[in-house]
C-alpha atoms as a PDB file:
ATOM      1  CA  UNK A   1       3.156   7.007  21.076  1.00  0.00           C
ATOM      2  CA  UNK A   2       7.056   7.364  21.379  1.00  0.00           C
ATOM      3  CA  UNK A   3       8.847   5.363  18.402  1.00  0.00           C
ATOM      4  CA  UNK A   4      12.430   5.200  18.787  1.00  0.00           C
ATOM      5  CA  UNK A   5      14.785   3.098  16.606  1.00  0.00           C
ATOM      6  CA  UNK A   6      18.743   2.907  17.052  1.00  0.00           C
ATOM      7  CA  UNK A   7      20.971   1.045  14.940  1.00  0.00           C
ATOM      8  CA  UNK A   8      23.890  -1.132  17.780  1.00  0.00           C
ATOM      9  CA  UNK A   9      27.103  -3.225  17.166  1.00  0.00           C
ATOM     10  CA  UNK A  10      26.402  -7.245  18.012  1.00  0.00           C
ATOM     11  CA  UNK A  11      28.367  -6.751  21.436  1.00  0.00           C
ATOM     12  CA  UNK A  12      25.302  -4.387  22.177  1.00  0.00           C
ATOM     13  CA  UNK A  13      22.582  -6.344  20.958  1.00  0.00           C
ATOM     14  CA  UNK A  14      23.858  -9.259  23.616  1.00  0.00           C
ATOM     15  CA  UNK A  15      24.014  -6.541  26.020  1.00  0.00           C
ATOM     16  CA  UNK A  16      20.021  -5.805  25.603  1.00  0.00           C
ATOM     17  CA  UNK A  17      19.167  -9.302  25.069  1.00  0.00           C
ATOM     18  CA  UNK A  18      21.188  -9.754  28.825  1.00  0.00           C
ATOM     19  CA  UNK A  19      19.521  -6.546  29.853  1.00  0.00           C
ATOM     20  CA  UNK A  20      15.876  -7.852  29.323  1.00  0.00           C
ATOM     21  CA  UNK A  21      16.116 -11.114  29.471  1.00  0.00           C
ATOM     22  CA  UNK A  22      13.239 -10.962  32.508  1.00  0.00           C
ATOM     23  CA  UNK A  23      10.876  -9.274  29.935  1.00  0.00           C
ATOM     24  CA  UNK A  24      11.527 -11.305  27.326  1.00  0.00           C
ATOM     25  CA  UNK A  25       8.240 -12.270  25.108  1.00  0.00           C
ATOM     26  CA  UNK A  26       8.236 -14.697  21.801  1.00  0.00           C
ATOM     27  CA  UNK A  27       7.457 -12.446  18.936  1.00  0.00           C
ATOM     28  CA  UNK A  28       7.211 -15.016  15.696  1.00  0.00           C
ATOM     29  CA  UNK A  29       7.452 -12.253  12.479  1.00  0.00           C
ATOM     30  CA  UNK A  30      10.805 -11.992  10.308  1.00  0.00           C
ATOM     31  CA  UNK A  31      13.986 -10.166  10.701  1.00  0.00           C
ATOM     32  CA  UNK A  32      13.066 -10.202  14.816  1.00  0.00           C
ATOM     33  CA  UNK A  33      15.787 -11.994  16.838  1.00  0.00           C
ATOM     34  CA  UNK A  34      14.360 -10.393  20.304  1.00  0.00           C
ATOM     35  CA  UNK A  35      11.718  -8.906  22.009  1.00  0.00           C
ATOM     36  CA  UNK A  36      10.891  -7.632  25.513  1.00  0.00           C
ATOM     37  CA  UNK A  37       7.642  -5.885  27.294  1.00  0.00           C
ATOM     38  CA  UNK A  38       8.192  -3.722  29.493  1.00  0.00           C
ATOM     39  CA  UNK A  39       4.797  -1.603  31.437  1.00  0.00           C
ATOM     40  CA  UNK A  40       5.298   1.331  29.677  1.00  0.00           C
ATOM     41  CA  UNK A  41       7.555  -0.125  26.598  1.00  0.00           C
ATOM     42  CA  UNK A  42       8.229  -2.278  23.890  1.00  0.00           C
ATOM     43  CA  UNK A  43      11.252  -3.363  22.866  1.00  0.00           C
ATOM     44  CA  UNK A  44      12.180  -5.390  19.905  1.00  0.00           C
ATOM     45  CA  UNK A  45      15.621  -5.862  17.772  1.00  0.00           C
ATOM     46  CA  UNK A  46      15.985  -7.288  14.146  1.00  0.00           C
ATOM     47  CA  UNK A  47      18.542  -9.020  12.563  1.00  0.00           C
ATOM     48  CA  UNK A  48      20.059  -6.158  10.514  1.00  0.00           C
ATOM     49  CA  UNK A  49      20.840  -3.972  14.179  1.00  0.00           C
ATOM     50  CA  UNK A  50      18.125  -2.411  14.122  1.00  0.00           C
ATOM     51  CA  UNK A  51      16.791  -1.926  17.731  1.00  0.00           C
ATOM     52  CA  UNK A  52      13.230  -0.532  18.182  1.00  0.00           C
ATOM     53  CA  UNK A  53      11.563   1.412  21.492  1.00  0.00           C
ATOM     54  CA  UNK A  54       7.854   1.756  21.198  1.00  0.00           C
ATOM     55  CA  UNK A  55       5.550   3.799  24.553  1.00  0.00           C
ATOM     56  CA  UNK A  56       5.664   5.781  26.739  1.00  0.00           C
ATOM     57  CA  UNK A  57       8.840   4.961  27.878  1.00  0.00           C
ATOM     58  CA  UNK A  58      11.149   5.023  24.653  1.00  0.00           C
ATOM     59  CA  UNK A  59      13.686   7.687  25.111  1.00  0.00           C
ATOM     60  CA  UNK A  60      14.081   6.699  28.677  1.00  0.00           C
ATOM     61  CA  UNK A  61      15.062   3.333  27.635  1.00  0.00           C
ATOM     62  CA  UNK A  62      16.133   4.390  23.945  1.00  0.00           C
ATOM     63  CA  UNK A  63      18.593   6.325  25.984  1.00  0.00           C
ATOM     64  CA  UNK A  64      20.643   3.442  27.719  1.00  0.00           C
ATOM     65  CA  UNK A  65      22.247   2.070  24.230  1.00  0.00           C
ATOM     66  CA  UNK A  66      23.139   4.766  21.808  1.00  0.00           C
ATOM     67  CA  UNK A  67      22.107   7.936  20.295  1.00  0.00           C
ATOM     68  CA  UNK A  68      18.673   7.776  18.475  1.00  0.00           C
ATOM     69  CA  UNK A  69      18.847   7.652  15.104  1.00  0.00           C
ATOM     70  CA  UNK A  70      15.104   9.038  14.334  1.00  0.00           C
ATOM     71  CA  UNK A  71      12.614  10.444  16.435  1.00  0.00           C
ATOM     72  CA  UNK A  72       9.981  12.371  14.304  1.00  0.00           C
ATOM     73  CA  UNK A  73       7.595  11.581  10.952  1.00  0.00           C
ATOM     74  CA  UNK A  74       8.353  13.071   7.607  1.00  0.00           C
ATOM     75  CA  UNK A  75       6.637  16.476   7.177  1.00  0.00           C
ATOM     76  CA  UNK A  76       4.556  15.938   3.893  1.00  0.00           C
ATOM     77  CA  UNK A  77       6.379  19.530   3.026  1.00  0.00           C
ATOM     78  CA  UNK A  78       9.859  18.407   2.762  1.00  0.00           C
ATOM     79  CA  UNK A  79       8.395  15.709  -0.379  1.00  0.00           C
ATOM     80  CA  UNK A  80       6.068  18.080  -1.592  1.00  0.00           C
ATOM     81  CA  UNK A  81       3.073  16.126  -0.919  1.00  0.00           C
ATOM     82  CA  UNK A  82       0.020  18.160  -1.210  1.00  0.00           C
ATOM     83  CA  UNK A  83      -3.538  17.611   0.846  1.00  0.00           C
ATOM     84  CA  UNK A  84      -4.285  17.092   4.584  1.00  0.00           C
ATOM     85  CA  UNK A  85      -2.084  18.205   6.690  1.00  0.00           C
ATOM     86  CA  UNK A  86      -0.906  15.238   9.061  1.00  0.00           C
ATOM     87  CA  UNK A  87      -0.540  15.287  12.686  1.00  0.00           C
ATOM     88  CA  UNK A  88       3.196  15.485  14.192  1.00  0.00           C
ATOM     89  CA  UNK A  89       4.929  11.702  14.562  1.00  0.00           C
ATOM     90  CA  UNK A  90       2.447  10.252  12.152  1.00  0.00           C
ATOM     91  CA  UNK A  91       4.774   8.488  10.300  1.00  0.00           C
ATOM     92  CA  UNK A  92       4.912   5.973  13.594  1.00  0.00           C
ATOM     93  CA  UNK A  93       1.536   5.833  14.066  1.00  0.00           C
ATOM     94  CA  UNK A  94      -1.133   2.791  13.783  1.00  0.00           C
ATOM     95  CA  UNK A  95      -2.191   3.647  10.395  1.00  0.00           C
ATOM     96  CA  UNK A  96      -4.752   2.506   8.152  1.00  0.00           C
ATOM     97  CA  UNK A  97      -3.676   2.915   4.234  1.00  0.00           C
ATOM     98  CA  UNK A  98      -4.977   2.474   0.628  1.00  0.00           C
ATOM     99  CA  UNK A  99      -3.617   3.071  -2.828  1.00  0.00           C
ATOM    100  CA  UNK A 100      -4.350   1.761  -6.078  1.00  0.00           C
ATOM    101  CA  UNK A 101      -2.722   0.959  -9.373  1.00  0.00           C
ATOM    102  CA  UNK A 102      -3.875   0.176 -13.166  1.00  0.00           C
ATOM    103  CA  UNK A 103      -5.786   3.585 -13.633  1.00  0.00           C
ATOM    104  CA  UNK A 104      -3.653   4.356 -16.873  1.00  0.00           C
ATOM    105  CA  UNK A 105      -3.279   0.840 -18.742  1.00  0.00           C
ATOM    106  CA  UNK A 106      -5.264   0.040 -21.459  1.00  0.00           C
ATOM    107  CA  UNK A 107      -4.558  -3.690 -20.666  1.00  0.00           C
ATOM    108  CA  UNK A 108      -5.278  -4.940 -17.303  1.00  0.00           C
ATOM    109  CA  UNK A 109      -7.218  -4.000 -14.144  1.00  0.00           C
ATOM    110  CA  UNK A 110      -7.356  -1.237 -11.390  1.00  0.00           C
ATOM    111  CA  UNK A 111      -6.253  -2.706  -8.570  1.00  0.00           C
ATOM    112  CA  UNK A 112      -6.851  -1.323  -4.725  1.00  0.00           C
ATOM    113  CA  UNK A 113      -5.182  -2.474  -1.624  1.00  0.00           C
ATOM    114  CA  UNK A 114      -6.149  -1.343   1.860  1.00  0.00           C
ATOM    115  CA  UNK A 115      -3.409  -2.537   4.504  1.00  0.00           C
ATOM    116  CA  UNK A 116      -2.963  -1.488   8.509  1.00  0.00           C
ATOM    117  CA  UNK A 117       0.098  -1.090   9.677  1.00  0.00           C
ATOM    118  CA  UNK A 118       0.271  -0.802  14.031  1.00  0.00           C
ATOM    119  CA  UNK A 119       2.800   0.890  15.390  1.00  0.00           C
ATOM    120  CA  UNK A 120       4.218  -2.416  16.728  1.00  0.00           C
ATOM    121  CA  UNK A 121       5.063  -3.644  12.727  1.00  0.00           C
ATOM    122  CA  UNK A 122       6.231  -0.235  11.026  1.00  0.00           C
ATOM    123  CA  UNK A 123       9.844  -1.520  11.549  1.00  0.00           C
ATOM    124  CA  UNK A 124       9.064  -5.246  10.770  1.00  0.00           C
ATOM    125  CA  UNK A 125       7.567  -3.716   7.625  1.00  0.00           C
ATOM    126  CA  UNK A 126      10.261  -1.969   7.065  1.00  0.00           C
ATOM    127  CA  UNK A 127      12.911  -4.659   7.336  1.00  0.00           C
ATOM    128  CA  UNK A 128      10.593  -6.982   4.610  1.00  0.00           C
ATOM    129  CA  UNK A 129      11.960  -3.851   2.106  1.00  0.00           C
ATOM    130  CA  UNK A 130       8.987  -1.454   2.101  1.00  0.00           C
ATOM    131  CA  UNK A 131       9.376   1.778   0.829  1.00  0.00           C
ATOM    132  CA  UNK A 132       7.967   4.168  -2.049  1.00  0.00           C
ATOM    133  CA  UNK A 133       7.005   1.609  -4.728  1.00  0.00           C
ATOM    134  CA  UNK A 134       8.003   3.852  -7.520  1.00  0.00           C
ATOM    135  CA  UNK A 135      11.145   3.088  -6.498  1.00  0.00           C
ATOM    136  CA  UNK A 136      11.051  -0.664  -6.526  1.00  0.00           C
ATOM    137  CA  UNK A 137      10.768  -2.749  -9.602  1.00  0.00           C
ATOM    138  CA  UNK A 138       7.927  -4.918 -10.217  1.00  0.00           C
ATOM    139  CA  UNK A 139       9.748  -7.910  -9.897  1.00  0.00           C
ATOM    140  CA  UNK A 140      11.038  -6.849  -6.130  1.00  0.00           C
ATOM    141  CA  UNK A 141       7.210  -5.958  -5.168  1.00  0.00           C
ATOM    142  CA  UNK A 142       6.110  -9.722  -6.575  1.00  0.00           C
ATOM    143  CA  UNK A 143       8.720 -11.037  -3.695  1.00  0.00           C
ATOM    144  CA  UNK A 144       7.719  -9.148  -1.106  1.00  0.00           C
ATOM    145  CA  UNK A 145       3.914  -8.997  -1.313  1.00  0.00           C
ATOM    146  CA  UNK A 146       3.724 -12.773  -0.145  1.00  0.00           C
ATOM    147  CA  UNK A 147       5.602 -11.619   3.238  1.00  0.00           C
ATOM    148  CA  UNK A 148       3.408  -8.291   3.811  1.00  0.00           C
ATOM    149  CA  UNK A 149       0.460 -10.195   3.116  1.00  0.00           C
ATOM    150  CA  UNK A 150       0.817 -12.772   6.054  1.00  0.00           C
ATOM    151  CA  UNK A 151       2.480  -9.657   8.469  1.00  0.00           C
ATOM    152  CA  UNK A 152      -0.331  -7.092   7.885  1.00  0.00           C
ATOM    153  CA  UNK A 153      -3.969  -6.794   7.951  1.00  0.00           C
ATOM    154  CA  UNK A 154      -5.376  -5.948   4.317  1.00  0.00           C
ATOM    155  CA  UNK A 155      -7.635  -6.257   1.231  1.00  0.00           C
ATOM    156  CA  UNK A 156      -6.973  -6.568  -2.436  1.00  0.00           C
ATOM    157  CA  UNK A 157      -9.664  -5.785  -4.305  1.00  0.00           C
ATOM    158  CA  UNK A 158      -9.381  -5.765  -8.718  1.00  0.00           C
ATOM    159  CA  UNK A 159     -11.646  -4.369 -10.873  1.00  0.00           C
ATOM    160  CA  UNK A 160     -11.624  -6.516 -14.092  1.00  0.00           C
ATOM    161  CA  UNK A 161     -11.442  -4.900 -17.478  1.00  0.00           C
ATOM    162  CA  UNK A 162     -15.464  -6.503 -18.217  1.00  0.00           C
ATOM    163  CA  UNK A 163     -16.699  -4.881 -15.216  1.00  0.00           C
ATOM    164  CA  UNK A 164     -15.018  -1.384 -15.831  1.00  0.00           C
ATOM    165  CA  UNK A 165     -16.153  -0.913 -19.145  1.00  0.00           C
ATOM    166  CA  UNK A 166     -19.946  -1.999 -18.070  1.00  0.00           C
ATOM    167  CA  UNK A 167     -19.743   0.461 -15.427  1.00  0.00           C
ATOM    168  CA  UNK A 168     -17.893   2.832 -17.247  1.00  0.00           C
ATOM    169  CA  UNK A 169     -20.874   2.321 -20.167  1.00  0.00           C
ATOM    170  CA  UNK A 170     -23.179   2.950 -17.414  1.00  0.00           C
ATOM    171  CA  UNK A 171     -21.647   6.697 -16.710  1.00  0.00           C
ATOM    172  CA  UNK A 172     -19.541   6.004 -13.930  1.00  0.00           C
ATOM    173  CA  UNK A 173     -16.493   8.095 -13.925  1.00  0.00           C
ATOM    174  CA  UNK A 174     -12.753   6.173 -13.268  1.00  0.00           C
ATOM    175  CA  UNK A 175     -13.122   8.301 -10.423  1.00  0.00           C
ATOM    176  CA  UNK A 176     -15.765   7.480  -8.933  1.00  0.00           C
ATOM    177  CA  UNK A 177     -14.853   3.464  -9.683  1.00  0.00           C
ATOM    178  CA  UNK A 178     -11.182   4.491  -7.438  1.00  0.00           C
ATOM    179  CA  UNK A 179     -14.077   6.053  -4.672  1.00  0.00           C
ATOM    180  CA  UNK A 180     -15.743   2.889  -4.669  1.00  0.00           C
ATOM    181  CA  UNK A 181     -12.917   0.399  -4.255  1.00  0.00           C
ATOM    182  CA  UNK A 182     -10.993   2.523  -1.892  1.00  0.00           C
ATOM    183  CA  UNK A 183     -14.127   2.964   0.653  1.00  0.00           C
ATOM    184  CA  UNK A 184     -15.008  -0.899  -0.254  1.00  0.00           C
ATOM    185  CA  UNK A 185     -11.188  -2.150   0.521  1.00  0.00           C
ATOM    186  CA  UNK A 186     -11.201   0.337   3.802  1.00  0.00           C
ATOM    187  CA  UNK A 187     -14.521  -1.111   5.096  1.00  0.00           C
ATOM    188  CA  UNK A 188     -13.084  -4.550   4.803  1.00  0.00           C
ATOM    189  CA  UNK A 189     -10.119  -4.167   6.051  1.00  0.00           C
ATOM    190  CA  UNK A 190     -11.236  -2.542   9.454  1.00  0.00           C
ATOM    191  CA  UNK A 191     -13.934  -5.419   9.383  1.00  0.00           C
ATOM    192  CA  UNK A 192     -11.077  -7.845   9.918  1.00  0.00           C
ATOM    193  CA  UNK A 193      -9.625  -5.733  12.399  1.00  0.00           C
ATOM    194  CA  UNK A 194     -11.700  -5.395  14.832  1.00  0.00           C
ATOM    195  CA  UNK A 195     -12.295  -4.591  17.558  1.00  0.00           C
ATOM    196  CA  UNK A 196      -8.578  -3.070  16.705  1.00  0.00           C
ATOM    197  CA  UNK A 197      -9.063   0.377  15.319  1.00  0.00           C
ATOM    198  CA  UNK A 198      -6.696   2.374  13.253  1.00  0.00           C
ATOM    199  CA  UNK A 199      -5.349   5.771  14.869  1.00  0.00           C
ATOM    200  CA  UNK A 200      -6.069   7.387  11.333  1.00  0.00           C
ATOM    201  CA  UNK A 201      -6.554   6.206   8.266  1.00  0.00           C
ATOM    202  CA  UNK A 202      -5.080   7.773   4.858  1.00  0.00           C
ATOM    203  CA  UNK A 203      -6.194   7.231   1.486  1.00  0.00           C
ATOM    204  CA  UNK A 204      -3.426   8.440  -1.776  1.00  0.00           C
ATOM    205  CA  UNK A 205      -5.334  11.616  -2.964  1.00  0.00           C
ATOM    206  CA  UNK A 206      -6.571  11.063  -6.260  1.00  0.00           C
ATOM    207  CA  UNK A 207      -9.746  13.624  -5.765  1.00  0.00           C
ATOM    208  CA  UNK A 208     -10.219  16.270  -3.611  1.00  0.00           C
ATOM    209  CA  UNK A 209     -12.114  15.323  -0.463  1.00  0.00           C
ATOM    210  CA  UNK A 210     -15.239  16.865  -1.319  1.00  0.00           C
ATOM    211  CA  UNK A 211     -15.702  15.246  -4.686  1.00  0.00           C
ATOM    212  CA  UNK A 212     -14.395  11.878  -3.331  1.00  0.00           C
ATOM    213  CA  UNK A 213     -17.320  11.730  -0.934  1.00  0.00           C
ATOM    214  CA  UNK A 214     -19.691  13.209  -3.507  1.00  0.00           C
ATOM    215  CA  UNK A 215     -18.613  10.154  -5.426  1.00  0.00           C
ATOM    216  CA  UNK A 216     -19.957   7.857  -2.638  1.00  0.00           C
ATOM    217  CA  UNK A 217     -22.991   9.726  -1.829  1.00  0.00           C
ATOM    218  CA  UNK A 218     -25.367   6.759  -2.670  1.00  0.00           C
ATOM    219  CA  UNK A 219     -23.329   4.166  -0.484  1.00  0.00           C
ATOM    220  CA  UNK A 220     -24.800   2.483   2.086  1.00  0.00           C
ATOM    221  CA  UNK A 221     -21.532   2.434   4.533  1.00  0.00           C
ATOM    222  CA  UNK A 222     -18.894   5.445   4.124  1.00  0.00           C
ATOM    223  CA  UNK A 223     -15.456   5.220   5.876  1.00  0.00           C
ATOM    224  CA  UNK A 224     -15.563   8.864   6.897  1.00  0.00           C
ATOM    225  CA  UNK A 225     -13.641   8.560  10.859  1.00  0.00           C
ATOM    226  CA  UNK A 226     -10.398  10.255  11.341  1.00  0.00           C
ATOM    227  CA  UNK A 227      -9.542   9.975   7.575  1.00  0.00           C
ATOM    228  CA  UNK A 228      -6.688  11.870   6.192  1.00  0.00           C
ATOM    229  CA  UNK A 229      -5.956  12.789   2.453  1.00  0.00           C
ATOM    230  CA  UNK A 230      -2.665  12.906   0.879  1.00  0.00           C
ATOM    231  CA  UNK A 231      -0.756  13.234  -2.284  1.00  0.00           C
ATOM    232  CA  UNK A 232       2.427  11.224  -2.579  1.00  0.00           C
ATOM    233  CA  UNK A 233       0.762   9.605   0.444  1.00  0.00           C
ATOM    234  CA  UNK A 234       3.079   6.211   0.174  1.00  0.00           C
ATOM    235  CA  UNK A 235       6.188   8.233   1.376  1.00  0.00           C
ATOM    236  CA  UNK A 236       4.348   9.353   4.155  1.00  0.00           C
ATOM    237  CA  UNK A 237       3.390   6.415   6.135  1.00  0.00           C
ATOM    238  CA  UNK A 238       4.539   2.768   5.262  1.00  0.00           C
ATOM    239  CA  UNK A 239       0.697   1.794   5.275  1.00  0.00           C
ATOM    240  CA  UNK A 240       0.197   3.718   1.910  1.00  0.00           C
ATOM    241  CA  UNK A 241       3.132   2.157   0.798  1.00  0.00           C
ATOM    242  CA  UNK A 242       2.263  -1.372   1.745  1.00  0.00           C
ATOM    243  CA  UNK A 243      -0.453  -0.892  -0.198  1.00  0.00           C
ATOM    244  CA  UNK A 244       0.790   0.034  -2.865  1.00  0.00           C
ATOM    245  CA  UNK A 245       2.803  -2.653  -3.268  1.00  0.00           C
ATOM    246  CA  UNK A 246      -0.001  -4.917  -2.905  1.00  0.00           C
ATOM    247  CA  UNK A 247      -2.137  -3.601  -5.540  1.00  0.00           C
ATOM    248  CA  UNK A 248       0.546  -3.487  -8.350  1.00  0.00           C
ATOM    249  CA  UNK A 249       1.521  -7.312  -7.168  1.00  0.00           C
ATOM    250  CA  UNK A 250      -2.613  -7.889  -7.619  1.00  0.00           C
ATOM    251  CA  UNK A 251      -2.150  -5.977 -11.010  1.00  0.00           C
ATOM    252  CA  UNK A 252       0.738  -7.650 -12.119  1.00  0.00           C
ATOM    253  CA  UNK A 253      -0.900 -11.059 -11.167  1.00  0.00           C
ATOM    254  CA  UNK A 254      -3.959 -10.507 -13.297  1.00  0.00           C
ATOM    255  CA  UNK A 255      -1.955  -9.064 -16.363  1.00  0.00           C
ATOM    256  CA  UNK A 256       0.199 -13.079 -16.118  1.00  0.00           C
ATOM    257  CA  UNK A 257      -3.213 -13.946 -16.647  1.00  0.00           C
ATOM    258  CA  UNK A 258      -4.490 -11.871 -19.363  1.00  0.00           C
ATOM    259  CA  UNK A 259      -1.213 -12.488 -21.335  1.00  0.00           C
ATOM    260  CA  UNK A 260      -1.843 -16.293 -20.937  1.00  0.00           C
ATOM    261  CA  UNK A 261      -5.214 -15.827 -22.344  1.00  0.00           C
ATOM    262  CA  UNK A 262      -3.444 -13.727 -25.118  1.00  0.00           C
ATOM    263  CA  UNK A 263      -1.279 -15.736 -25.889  1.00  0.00           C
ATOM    264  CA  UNK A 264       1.120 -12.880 -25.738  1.00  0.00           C
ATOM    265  CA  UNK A 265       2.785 -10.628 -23.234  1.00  0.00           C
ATOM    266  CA  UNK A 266       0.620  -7.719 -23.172  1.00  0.00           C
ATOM    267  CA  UNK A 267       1.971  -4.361 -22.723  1.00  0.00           C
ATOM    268  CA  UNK A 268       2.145  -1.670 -19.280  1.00  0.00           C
ATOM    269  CA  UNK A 269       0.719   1.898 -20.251  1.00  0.00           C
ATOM    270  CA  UNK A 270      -1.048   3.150 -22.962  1.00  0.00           C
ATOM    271  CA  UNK A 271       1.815   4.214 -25.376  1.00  0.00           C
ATOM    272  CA  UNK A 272       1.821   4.056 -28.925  1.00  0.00           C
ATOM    273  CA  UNK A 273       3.526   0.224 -28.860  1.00  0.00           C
ATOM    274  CA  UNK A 274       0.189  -0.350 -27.078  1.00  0.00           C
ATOM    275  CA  UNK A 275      -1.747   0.912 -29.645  1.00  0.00           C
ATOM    276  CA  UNK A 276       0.221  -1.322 -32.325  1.00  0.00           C
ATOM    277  CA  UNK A 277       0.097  -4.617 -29.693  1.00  0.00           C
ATOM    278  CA  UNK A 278      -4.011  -3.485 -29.844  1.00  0.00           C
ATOM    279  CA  UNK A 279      -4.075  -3.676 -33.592  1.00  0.00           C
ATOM    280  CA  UNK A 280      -2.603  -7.024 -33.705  1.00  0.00           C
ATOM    281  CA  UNK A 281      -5.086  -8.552 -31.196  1.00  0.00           C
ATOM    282  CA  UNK A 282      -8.066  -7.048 -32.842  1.00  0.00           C
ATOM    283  CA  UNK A 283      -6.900  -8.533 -36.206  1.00  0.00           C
ATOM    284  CA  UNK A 284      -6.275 -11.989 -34.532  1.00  0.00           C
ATOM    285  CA  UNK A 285      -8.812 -12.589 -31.919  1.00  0.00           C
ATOM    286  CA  UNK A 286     -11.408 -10.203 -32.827  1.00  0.00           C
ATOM    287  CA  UNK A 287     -13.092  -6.989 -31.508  1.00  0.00           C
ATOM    288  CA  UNK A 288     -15.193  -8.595 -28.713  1.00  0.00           C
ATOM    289  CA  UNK A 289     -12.028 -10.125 -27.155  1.00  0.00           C
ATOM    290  CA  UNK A 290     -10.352  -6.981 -26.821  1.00  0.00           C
ATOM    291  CA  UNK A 291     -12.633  -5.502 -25.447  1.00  0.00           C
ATOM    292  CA  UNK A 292     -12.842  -7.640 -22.662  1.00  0.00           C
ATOM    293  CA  UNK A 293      -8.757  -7.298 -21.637  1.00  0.00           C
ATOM    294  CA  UNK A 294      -8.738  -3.780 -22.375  1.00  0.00           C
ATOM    295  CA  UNK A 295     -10.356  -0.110 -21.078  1.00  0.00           C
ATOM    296  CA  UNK A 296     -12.275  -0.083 -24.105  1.00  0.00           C
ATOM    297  CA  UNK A 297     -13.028   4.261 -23.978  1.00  0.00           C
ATOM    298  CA  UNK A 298      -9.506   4.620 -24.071  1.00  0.00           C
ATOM    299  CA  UNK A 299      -7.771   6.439 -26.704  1.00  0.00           C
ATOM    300  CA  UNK A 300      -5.665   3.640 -27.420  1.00  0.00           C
ATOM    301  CA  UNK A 301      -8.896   2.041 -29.031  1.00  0.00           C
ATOM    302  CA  UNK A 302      -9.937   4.426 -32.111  1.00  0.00           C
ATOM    303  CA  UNK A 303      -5.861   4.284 -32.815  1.00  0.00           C
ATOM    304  CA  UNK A 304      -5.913   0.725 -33.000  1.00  0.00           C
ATOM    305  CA  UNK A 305      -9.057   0.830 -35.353  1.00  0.00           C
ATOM    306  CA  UNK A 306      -7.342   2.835 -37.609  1.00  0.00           C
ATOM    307  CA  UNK A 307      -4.336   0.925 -37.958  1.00  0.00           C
ATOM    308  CA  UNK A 308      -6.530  -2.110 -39.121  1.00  0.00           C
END
């Protein structure tokens, strides 16, 4: 599918609206001043200019109001991304994608989102201020995660520090935990999609493919169709990033909460100030409590022994 955006002057964007006012159709999502349906195209224009053809006739109808701004995906070469390679124009495909956060932290959960993104909303989700969330403050990504929720199709799912370290006690690897959530939050998501299916789906590579589906050898239902793999996958398609920021505002939320419980706000990482925060807790609320806010086979843990 064609996906053409151009950015046009006001005067312009009364010209469309004039243009195709016979095709008009309500479209209720923010940022969009104007839609139209055409047979073969759709058309729809957001407050900041932005004016985007999606079908098989784009560039036909791209080409009666200015030159196109961009036509064509980003390569996963030019960011040095490394895994599957994608197909051409995915960037503007319907794309199912999942990332997760909280891996490193002593304190707090790992998080995993799963959120599709159709065609039809890749703009929309851009104009609610998607993009890479490394390059968006935590702060931003609590703002915006209320507006992606209601505009996209997802699941949140958070692993709480009790649970990890029982299944990490167990022998299960972080990785295969990630495996886990990421197939789990997939499975749900397309469950609430249906009878809508993705084009593709692409999960952030944090395992090779082989040993990510090694990991879920003994689950009953695998997400295995038309699934892509993908370092740096969150500049790749704004699915990935989506869901991104949705995991870090799940992560963030249950930190708040694990800070109240506290009494303190606990620390991001696993640095040596965690360490010290570690020591502090273990000498005021005791060994069993942090054990239960904190990724207890971490390294952080025999430092903080020590220090006490």
């Amino acid at each position: 599918m064609s996906n053409i955006v151009l950015t046009i002057s006001t005067n312009i964007q009364k010209e469309v609206m004039a243009y195709y006012a016979s095709n008009y159709i309500e479209r209720k999502a923010p940022g969009v001043i104007f839609a139209a349906k055409l047979p073969d195209t759709s058309i729809t224009m957001y407050k900041s200019g932005k004016l985007m053809f999606q079908g098989g006739g784009a560039e036909r109808e791209a080409a009666r109001w200015g030159i196109i701004e961009k036509t064509t995906s980003q390569k996963s070469s030019t960011i040095g991304a490394k895994g599957d390679t994608l197909p051409d124009q995915f960037a503007t495909m319907s794309v199912l994608g999942s990332d997760e956060t909280g891996t490193g932290d002593y304190f707090g959960p790992i998080t995993v989102a799963a959120v599709y993104v159709p065609a039809s909303k890749i703009e929309l989700i851009n104009e609610l201020g998607v993009k890479d969330s490394k390059m968006l403050t935590d702060d931003y990504m609590r703002k915006i995660a209320p507006d992606l929720r209601a505009a996209c199709v997802h699941s949140v799912l958070v692993l709480r520090n009790d649970k990890y370290n029982n299944l990490q006690a167990k022998g299960y690897s972080q990785g295969k935990m990630k495996a886990m959530m990421h197939n789990k939050a997939l499975q749900n998501t397309l469950v609430k999609m249906a009878p809508e299916k993705p084009e593709f789906i692409l999960i952030d590579q944090f395992a090779e493919r082989g040993v990510y589906y090694n990991y879920l050898k003994n689950e009953r239902e695998i997400v295995q169709e038309n699934v892509y793999f993908s370092t740096k996958a969150e500049q790749l398609h704004v699915a990935v990033a989506t869901a991104s920021i949705l995991a870090r505002a799940a992560f963030l939320k249950e930190m708040d909460r694990l800070s109240n419980i506290a009494g303190l706000e606990l620390m991001k990482g696993a640095s040596n100030k965690v360490d010290v925060q570690a020591a502090r807790i273990w000498r005021k609320q005791g060994e069993e409590f942090l054990r239960s806010i904190t990724k207890w086979h971490f390294a952080n843990t025999e430092k903080a022994r020590k220090m006490i």
